[in-house]
C-alpha atoms as a PDB file:
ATOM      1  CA  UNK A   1       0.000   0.000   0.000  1.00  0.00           C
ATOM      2  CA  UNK A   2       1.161   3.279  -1.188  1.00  0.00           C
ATOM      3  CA  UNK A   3       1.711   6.006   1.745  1.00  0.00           C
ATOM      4  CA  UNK A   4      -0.798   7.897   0.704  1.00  0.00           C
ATOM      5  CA  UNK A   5      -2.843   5.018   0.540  1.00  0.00           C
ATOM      6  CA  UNK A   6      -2.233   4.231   3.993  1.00  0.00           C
ATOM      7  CA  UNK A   7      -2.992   7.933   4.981  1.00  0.00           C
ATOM      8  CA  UNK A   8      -6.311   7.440   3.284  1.00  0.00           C
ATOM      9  CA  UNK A   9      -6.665   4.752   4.775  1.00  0.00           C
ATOM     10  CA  UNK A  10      -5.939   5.692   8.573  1.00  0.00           C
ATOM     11  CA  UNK A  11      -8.019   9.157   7.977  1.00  0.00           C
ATOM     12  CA  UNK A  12     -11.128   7.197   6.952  1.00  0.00           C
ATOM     13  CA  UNK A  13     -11.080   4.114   9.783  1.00  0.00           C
ATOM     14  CA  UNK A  14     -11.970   6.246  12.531  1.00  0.00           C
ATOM     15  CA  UNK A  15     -15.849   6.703  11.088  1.00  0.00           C
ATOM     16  CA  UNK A  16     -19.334   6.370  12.728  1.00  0.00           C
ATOM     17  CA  UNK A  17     -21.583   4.263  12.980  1.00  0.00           C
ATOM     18  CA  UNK A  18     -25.675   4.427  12.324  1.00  0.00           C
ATOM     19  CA  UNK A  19     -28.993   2.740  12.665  1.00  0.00           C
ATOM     20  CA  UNK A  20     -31.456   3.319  10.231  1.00  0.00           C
ATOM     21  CA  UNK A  21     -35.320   2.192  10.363  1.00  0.00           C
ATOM     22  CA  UNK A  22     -37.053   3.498   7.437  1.00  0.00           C
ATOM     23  CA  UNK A  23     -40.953   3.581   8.611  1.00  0.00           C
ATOM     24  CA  UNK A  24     -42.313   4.897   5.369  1.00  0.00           C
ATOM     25  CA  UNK A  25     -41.856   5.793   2.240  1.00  0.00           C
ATOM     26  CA  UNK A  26     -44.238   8.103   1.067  1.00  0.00           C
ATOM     27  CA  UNK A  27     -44.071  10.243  -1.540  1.00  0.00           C
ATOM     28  CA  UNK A  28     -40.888   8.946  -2.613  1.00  0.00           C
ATOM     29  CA  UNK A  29     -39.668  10.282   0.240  1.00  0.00           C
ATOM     30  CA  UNK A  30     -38.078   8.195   3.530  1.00  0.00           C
ATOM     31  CA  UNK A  31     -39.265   8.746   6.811  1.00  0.00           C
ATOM     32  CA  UNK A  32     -37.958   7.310   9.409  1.00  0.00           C
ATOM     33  CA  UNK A  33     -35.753   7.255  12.515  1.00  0.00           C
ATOM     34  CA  UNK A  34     -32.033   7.064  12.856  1.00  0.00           C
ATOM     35  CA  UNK A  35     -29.842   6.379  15.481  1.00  0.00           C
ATOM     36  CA  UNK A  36     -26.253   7.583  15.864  1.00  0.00           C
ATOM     37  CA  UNK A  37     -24.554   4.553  17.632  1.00  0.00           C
ATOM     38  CA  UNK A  38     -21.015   5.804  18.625  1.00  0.00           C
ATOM     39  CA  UNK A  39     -23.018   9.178  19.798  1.00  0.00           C
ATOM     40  CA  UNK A  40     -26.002   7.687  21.336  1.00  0.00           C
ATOM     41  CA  UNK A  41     -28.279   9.379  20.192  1.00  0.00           C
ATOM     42  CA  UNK A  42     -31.296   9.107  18.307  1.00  0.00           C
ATOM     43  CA  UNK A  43     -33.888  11.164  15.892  1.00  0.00           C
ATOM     44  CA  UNK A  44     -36.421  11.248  13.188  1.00  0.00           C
ATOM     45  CA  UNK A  45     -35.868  12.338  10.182  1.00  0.00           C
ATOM     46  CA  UNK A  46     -39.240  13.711   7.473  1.00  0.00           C
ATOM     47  CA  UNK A  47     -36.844  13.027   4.461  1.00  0.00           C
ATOM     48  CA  UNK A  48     -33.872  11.663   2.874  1.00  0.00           C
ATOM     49  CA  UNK A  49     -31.956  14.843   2.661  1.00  0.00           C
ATOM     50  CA  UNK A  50     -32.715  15.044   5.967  1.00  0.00           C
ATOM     51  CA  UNK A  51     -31.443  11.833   7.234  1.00  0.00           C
ATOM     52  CA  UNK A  52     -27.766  13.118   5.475  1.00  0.00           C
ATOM     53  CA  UNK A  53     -27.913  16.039   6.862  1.00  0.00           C
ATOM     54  CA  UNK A  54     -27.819  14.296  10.548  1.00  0.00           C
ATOM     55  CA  UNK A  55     -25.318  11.874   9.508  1.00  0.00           C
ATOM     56  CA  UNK A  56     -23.090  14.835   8.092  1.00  0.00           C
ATOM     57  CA  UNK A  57     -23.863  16.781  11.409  1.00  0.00           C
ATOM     58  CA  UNK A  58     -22.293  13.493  13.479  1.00  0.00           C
ATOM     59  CA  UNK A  59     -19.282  13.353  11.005  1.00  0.00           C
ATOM     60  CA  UNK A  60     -18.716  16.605  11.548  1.00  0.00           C
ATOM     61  CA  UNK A  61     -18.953  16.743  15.539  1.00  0.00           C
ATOM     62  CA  UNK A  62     -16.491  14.276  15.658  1.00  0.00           C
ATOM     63  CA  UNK A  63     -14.183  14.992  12.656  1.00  0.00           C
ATOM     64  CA  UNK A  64     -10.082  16.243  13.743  1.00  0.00           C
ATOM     65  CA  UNK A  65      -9.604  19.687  12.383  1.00  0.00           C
ATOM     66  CA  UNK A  66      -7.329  18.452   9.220  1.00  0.00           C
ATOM     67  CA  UNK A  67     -10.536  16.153   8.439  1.00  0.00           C
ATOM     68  CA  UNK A  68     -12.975  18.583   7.965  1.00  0.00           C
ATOM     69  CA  UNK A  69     -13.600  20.139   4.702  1.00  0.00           C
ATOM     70  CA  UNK A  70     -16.247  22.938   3.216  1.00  0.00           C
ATOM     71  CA  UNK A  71     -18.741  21.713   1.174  1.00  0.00           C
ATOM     72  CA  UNK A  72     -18.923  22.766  -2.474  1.00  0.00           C
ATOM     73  CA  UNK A  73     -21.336  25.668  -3.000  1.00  0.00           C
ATOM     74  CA  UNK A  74     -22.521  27.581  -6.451  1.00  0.00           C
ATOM     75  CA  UNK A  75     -19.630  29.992  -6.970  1.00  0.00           C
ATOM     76  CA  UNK A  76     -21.886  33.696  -7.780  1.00  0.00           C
ATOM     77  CA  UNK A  77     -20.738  35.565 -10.651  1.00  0.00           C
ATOM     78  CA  UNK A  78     -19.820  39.073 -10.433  1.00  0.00           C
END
């Protein structure tokens, strides 16, 4: 394995962990609750964006200051 590779590889082992009951899908939309296992903690979610948001939120709370990263966003035109 190449070193960066193995840097990958280390930076990317320490991830969470979740539970997720989908209780409907309506709409085409998943409703549900999910559960944050390493966290403890638990919480419905109305939608799948929804549901990625929390998981991103959790990533984030626990993420080492080199991990974290800004999302892409539209650049605006001047």
């Amino acid at each position: 394995m190449a070193h960066s590779q193995a840097a990958n590889h280390k930076r990317y082992a320490k991830g969470q962990s979740f539970l997720i009951q989908v209780k409907f899908r309506q709409d085409n939309c998943w409703q549900g609750t999910i559960q944050w296992l390493e966290g403890q903690k638990s919480c419905s979610f109305r939608s799948l964006l929804e549901m990625l948001r929390l998981m991103d939120e959790a990533l984030k709370a626990t993420a080492s200051p080199e991990d974290k990263q800004e999302m892409r966003c539209w650049e605006t035109e001047p």
